[in-house]
N, C-alpha and C. Protein backbone atom coordinates (compact mmCIF):
# COMPACT_ATOMS: atom_id res chain seq x y z
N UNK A 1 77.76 125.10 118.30
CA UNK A 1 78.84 124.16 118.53
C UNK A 1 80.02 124.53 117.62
N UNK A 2 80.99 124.71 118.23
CA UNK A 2 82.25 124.78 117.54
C UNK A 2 82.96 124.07 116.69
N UNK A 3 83.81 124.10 115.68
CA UNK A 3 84.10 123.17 114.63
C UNK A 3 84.89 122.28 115.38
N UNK A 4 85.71 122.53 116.47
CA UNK A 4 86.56 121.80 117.45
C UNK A 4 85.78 120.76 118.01
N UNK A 5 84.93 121.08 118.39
CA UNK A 5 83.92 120.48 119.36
C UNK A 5 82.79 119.62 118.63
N UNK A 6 82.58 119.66 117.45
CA UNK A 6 82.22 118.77 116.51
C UNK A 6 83.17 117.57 116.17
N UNK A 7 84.41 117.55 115.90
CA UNK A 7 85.71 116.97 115.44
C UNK A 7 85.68 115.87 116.90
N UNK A 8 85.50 116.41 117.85
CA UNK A 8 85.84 115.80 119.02
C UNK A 8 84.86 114.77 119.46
N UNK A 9 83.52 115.04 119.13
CA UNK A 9 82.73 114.18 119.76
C UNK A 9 82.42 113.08 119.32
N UNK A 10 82.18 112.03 120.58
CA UNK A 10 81.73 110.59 120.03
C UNK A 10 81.78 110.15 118.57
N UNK A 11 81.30 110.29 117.84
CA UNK A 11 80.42 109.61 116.67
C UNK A 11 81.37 110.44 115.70
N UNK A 12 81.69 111.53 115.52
CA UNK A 12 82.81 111.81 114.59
C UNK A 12 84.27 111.44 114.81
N UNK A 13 84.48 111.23 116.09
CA UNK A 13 85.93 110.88 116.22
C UNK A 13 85.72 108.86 115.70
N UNK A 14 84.49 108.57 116.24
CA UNK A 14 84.79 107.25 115.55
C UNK A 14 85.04 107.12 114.20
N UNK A 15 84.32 108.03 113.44
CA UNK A 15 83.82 107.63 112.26
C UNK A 15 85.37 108.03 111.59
N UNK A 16 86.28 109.16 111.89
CA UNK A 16 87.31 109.76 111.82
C UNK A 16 88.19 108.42 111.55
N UNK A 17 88.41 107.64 112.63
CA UNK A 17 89.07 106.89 112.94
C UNK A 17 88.68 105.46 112.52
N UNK A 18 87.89 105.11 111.98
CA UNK A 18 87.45 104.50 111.05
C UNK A 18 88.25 104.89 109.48
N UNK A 19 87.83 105.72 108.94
CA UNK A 19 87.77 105.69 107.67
C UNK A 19 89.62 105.93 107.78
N UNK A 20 90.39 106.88 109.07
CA UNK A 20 92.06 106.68 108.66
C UNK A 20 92.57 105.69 109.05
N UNK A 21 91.68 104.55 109.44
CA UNK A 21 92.53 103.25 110.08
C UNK A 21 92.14 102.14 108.61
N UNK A 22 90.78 102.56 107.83
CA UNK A 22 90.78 102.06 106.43
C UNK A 22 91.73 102.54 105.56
N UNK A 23 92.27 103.93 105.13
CA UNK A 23 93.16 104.49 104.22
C UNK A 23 94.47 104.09 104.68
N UNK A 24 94.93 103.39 106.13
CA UNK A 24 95.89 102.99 106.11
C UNK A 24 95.91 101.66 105.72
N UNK A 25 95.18 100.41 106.03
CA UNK A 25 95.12 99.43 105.71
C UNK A 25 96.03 99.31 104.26
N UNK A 26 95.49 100.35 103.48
CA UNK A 26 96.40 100.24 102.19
C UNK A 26 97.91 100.08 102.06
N UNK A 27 98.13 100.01 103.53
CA UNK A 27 99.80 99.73 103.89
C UNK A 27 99.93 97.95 103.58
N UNK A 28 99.06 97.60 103.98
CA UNK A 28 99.02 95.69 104.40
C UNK A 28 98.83 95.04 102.91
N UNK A 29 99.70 93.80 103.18
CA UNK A 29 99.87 93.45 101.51
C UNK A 29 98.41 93.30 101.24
N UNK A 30 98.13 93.61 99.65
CA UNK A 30 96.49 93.10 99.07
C UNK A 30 97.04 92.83 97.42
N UNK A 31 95.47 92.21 96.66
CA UNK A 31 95.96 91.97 95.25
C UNK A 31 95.57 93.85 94.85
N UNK A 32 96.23 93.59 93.66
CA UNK A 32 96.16 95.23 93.14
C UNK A 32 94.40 95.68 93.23
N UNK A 33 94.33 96.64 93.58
CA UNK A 33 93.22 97.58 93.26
C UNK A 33 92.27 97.04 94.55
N UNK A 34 92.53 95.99 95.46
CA UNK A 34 91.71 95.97 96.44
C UNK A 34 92.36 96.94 97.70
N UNK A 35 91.39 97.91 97.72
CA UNK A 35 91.64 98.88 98.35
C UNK A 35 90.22 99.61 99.10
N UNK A 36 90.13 100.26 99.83
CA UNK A 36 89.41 100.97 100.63
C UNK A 36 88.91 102.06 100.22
N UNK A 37 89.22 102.67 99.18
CA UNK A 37 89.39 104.16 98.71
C UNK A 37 87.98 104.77 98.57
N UNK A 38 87.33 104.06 97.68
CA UNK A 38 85.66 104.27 97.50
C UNK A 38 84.92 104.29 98.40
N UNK A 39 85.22 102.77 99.39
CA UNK A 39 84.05 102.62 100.37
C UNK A 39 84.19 103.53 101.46
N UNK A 40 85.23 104.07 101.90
CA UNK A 40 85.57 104.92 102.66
C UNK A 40 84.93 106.26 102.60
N UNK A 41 85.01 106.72 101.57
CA UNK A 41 84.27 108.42 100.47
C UNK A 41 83.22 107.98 101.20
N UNK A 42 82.01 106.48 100.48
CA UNK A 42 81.09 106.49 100.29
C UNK A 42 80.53 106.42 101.51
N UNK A 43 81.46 105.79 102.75
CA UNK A 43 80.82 105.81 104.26
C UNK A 43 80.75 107.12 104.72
N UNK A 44 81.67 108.15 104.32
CA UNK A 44 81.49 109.32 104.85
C UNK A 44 80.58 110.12 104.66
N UNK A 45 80.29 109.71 103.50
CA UNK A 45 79.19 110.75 102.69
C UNK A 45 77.84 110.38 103.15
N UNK A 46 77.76 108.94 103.78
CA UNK A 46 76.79 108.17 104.60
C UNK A 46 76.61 108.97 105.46
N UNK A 47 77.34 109.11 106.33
CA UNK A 47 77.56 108.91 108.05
C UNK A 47 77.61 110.01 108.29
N UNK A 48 78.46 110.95 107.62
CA UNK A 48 79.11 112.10 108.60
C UNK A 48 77.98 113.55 108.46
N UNK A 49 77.74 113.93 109.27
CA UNK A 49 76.37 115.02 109.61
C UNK A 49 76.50 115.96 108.51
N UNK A 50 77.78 116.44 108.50
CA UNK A 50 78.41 117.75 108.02
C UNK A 50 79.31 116.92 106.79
N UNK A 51 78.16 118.12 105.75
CA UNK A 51 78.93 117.47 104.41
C UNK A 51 80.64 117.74 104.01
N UNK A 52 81.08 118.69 104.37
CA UNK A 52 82.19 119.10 104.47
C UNK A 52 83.02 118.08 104.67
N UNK A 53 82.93 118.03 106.09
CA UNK A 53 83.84 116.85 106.65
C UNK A 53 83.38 115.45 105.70
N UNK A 54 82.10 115.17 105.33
CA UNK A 54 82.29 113.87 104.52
C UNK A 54 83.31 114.31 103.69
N UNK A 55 83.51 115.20 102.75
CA UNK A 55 84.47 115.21 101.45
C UNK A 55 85.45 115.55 101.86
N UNK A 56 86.18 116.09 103.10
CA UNK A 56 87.59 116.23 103.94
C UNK A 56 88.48 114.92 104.32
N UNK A 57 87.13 114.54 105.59
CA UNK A 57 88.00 113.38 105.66
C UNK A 57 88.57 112.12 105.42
N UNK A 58 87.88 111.84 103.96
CA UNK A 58 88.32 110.56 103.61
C UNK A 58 89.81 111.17 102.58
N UNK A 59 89.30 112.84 101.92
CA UNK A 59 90.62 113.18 101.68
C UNK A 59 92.08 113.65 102.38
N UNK A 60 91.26 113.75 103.52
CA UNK A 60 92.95 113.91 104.52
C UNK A 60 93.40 112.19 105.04
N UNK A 61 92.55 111.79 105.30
CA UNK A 61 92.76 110.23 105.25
C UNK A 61 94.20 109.41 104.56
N UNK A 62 93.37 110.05 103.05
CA UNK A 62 94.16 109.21 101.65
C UNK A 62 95.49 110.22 102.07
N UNK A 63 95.16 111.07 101.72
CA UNK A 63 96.64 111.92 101.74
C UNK A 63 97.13 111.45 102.90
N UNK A 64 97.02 110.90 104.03
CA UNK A 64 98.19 110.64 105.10
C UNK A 64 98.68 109.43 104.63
N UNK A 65 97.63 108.28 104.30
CA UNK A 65 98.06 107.04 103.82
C UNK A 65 99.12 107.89 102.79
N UNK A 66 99.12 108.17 101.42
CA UNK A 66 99.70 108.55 100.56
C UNK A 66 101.27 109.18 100.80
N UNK A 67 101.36 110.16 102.09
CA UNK A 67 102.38 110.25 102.22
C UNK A 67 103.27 109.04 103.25
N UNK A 68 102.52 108.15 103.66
CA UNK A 68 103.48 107.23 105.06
C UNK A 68 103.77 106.46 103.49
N UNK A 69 102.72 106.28 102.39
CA UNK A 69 103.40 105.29 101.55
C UNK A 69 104.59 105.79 100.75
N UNK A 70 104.51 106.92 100.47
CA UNK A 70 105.56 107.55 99.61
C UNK A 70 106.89 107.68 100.33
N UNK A 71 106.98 107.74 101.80
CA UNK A 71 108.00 107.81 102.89
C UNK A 71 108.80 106.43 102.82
N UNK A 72 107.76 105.21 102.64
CA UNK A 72 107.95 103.79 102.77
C UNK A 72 108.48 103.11 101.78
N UNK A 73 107.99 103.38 100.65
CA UNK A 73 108.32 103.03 98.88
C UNK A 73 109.31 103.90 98.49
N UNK A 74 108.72 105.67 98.47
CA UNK A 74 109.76 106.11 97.84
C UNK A 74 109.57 106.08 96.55
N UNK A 75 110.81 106.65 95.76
CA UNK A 75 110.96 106.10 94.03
C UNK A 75 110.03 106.70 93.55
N UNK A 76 109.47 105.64 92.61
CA UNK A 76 108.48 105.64 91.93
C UNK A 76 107.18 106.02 92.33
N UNK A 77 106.92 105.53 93.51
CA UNK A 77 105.32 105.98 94.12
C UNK A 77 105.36 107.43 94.75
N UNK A 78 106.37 108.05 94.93
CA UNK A 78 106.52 109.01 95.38
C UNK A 78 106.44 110.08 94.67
N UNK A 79 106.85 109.75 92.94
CA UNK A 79 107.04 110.76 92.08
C UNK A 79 105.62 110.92 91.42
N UNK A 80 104.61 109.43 92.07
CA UNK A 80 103.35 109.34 91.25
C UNK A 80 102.08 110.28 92.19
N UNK A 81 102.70 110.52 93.07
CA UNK A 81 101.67 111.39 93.72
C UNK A 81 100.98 112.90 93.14
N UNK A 82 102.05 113.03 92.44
CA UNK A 82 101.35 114.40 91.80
C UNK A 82 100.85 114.31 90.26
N UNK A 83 100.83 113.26 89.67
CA UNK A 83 100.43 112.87 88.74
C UNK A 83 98.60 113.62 88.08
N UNK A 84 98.28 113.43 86.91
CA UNK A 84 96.86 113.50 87.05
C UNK A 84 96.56 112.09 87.11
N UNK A 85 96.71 110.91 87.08
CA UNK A 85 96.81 109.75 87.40
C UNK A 85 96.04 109.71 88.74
N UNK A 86 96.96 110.24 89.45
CA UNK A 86 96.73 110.09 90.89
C UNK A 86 95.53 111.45 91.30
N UNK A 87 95.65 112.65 91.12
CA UNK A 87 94.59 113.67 91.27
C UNK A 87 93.30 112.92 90.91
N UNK A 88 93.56 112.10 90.05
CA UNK A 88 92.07 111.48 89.66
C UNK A 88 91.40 110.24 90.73
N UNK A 89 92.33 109.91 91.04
CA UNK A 89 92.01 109.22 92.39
C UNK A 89 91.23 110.14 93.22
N UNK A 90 91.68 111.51 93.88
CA UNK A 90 91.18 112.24 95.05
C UNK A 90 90.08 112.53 94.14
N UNK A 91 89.33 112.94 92.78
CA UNK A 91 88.36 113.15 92.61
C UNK A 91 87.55 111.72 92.83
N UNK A 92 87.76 110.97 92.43
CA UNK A 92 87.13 110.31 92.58
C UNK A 92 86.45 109.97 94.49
N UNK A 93 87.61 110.08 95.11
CA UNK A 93 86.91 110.23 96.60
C UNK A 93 86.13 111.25 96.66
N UNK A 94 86.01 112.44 95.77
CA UNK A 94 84.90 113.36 96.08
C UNK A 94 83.89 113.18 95.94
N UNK A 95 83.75 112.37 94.34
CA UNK A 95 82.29 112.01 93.65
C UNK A 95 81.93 110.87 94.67
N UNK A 96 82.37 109.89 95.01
CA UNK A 96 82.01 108.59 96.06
C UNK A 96 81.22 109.02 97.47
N UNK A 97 82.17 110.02 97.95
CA UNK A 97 81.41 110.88 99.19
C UNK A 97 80.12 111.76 98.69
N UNK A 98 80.09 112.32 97.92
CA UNK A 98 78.96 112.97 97.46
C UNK A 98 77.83 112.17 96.55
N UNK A 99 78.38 110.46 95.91
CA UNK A 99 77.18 109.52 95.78
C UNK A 99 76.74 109.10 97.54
N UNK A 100 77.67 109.06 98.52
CA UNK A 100 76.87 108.95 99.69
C UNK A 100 76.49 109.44 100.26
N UNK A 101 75.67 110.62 99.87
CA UNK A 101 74.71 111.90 100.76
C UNK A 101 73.43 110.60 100.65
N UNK A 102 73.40 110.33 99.13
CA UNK A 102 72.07 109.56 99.34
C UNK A 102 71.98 108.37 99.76
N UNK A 103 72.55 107.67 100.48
CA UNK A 103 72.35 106.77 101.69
C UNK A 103 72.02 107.34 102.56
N UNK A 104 72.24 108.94 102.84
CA UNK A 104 71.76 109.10 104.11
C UNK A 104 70.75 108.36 104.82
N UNK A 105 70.65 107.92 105.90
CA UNK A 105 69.04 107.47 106.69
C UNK A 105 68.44 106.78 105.90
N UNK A 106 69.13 105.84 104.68
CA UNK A 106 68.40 104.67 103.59
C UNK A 106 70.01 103.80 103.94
N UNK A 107 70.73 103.10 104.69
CA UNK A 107 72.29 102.59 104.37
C UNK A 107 71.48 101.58 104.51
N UNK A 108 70.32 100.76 103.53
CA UNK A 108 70.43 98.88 103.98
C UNK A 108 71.21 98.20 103.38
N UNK A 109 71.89 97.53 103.24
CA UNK A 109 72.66 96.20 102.75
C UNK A 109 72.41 96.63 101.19
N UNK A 110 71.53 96.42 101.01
CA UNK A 110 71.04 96.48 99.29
C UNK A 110 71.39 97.61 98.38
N UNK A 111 71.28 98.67 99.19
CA UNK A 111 71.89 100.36 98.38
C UNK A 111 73.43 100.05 98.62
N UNK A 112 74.00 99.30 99.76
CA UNK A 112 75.15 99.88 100.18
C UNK A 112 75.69 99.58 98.80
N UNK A 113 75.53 97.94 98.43
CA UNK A 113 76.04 97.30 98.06
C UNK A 113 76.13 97.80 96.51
N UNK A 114 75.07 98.67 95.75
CA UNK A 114 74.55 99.05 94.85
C UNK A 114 75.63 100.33 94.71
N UNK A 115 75.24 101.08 95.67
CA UNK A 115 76.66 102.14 95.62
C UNK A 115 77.81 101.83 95.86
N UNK A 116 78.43 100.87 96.37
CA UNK A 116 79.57 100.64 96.16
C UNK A 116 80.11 99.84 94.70
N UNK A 117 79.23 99.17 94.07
CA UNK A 117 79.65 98.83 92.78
C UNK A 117 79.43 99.96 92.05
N UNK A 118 78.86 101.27 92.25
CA UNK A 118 79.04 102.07 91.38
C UNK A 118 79.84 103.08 91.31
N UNK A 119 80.62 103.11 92.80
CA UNK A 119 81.74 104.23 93.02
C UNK A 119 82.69 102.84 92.56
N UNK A 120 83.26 101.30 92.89
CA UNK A 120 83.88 100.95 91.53
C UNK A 120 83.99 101.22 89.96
N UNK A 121 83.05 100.94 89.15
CA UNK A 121 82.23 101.48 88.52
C UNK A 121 83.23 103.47 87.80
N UNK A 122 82.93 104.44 89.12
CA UNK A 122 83.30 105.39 88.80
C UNK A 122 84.69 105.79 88.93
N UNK A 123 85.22 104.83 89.82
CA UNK A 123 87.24 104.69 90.28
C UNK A 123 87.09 104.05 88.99
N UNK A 124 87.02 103.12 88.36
CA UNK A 124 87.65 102.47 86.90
C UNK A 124 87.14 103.46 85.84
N UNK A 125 86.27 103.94 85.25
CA UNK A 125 86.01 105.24 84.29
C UNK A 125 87.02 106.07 84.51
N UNK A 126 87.18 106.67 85.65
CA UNK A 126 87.47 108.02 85.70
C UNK A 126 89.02 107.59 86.24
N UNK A 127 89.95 107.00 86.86
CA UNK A 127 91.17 106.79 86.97
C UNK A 127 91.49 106.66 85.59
N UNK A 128 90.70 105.44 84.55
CA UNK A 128 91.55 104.90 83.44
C UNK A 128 91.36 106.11 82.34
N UNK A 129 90.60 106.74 82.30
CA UNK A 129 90.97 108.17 81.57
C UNK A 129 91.97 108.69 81.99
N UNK A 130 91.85 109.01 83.17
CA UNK A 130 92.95 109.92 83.33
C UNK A 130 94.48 109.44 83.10
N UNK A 131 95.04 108.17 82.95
CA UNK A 131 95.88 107.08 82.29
C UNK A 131 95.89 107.59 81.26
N UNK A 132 95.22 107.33 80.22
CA UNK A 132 94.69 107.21 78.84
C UNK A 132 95.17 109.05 78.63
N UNK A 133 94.75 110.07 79.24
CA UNK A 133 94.86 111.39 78.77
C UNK A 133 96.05 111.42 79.12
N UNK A 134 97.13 110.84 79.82
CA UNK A 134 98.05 111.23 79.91
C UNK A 134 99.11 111.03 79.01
N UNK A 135 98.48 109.45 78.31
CA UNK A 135 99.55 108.68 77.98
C UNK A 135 100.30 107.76 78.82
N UNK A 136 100.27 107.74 80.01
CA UNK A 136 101.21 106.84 80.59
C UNK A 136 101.52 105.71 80.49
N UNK A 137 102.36 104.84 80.30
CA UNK A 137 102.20 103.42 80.58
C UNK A 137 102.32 102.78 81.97
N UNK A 138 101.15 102.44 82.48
CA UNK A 138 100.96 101.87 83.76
C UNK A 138 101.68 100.02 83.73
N UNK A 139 102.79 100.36 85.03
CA UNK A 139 102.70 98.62 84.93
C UNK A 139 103.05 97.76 83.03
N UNK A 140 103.80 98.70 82.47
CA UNK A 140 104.25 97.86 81.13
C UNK A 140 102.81 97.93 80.30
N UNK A 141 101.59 98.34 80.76
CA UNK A 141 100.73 98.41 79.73
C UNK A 141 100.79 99.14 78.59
N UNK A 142 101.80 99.29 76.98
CA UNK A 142 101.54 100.35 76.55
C UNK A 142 99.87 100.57 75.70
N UNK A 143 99.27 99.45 76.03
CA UNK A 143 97.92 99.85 75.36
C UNK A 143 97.22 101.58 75.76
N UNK A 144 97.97 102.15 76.74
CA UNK A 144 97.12 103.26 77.21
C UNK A 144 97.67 104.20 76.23
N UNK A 145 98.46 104.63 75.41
CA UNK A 145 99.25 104.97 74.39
C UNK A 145 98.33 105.02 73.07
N UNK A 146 98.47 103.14 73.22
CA UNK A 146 97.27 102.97 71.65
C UNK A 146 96.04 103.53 71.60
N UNK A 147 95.02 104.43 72.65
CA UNK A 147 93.79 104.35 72.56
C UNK A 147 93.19 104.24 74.39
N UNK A 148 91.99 104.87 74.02
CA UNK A 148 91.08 104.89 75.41
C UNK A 148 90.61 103.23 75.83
N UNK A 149 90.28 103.07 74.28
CA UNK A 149 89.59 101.60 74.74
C UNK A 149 90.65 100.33 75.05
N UNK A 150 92.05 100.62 74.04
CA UNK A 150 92.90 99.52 74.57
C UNK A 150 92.72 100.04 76.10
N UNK A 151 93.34 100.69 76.46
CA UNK A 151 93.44 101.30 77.84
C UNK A 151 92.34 101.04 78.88
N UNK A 152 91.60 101.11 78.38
CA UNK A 152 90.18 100.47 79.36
C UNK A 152 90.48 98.71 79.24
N UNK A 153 90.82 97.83 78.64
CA UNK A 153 90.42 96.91 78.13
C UNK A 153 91.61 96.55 78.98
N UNK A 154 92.56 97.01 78.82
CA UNK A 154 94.33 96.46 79.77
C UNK A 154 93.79 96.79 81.47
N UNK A 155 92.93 97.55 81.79
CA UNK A 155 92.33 97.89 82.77
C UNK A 155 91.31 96.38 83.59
N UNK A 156 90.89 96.04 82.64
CA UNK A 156 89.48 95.08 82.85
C UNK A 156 90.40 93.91 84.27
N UNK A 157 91.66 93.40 83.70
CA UNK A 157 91.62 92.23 85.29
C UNK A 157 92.00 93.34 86.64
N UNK A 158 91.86 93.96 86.15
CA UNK A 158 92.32 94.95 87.71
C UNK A 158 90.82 95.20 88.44
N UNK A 159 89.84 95.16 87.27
CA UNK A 159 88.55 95.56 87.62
C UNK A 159 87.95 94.84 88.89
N UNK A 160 88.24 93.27 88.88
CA UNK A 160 87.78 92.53 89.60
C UNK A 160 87.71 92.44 90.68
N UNK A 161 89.06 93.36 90.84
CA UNK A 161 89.80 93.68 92.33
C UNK A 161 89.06 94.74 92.98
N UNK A 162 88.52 95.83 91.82
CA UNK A 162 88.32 97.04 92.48
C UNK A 162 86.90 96.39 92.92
N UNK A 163 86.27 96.11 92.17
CA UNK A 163 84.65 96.02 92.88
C UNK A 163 85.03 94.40 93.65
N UNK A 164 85.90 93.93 93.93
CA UNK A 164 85.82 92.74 95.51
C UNK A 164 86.06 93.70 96.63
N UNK A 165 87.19 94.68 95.97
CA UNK A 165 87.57 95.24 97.32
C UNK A 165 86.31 96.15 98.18
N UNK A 166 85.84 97.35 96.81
CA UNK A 166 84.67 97.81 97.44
C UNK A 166 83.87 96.92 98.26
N UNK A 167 83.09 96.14 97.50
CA UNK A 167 82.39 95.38 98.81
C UNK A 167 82.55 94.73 99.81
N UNK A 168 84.26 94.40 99.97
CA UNK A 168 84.63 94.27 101.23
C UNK A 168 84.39 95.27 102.12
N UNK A 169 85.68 96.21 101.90
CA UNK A 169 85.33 97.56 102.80
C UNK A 169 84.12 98.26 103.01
N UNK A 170 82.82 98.18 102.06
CA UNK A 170 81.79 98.85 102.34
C UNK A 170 81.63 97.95 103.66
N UNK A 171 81.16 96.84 103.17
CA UNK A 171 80.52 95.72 104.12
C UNK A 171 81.24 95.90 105.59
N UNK A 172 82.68 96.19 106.07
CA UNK A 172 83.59 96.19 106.90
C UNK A 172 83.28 97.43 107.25
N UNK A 173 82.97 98.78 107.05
CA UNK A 173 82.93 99.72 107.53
C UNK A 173 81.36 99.83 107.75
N UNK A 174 80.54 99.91 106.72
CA UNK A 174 79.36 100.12 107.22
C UNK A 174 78.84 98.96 108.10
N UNK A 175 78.86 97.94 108.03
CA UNK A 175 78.31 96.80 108.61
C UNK A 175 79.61 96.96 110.92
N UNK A 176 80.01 97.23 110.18
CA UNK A 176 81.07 97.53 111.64
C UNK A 176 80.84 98.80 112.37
N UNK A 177 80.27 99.70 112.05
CA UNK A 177 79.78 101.01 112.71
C UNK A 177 77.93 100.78 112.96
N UNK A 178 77.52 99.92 111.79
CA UNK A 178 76.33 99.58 112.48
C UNK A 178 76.18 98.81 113.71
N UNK A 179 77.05 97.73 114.26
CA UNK A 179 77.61 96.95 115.24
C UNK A 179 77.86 98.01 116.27
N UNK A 180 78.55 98.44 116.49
CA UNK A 180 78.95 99.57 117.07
C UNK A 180 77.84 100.44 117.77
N UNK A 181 77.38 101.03 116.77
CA UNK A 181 75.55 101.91 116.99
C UNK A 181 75.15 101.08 118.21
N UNK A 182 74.68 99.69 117.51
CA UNK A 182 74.05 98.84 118.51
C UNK A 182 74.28 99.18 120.13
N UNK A 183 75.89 98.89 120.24
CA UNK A 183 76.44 98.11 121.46
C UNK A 183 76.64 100.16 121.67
N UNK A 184 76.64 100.70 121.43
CA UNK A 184 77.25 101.94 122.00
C UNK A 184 76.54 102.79 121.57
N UNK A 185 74.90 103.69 122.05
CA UNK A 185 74.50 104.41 121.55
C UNK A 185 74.35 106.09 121.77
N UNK A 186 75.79 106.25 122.05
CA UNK A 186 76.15 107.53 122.05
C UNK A 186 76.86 107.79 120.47
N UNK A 187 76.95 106.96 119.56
CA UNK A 187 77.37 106.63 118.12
C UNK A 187 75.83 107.27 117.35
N UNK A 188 74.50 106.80 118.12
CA UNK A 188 73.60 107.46 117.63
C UNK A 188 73.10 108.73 117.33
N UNK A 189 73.85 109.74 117.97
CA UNK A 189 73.07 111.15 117.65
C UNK A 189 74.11 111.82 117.03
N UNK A 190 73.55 112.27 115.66
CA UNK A 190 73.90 112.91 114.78
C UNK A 190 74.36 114.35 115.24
N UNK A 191 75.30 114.81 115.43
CA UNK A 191 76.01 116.34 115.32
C UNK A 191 76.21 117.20 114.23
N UNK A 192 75.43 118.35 114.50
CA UNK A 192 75.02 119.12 113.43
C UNK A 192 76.35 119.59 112.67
């Protein structure tokens, strides 16, 4: 089977279209840090046959969201895209997709939910370092200046957001493609 012809069929074009109709959502007003970003990685790394494409497409995803937002905003968000700030974001969609190899053929409610507080969990570690190594001041925080831990600690009400949002979107994507499976089971066979 051809890489074309993989891309195209049933169950990857959903899943495709899933996870860039989640990375856009990030267009629609939300409180800070509730976002899609994790659960998205972590569905791919679920779902998608071919590990590749798990760690592709939630990153071509973000990057389209990223540029319609930078087109839209402009300024400031535009200049933050190349940041390590922001690079630390796309790692982090790597590590999230590659914590979801191991859902494979185990996605119940109980892991989802488990891995998605821990790709939160790994978006707050690993973004707020990369803050912290830069120096930046995010949002008037200069605690990231003073120290890792001020910097983690100016971090903490944002936290709340990140792990509501994860378990929204896990719950919304995985729980919505399981729906799906059901009612449409050409969603069922895995493409190599």
């Amino acid at each position: 089977m051809t890489f074309a012809q993989r891309l195209l069929n049933p169950r990857t074009a959903t899943l495709t279209g899933m996870i860039v109709l989640a990375a856009l959502a990030r267009l629609l007003p939300h409180p800070p840090n509730f976002t899609p970003i994790e659960s998205m990685a972590l569905f791919a790394g679920a779902w998608f046959a071919n590990r590749r494409l798990a760690i592709l497409v939630p990153i071509a995803a973000m990057l389209l969201s990223d540029l319609v937002m930078g087109a839209l905003i402009g300024g400031l968000y535009a200049e933050h895209l190349l940041t390590v700030s922001h690079l630390a974001v796309y790692a982090c969609i790597v590590l999230c997709a590659v914590a979801g190899f191991s859902l494979r053929g185990r996605a119940s409610g109980g892991r989802v939910a488990a891995m998605s507080l821990a790709g939160a969990v790994i978006f707050f570690l690993v973004t707020n370092f990369a803050v912290w190594l830069t120096a930046t001041n995010v949002n008037g925080h200069p605690a990231c200046a003073a120290g890792l831990l001020p910097c983690y600690t100016a971090a903490i009400p944002f936290f709340q957001w990140t792990v509501l949002g994860a378990l929204f979107w896990s719950a919304l994507l995985f729980g919505g493609f399981e729906l799906m499976r059901r009612r449409w089971p050409v969603l069922l066979r895995t493409v190599a």
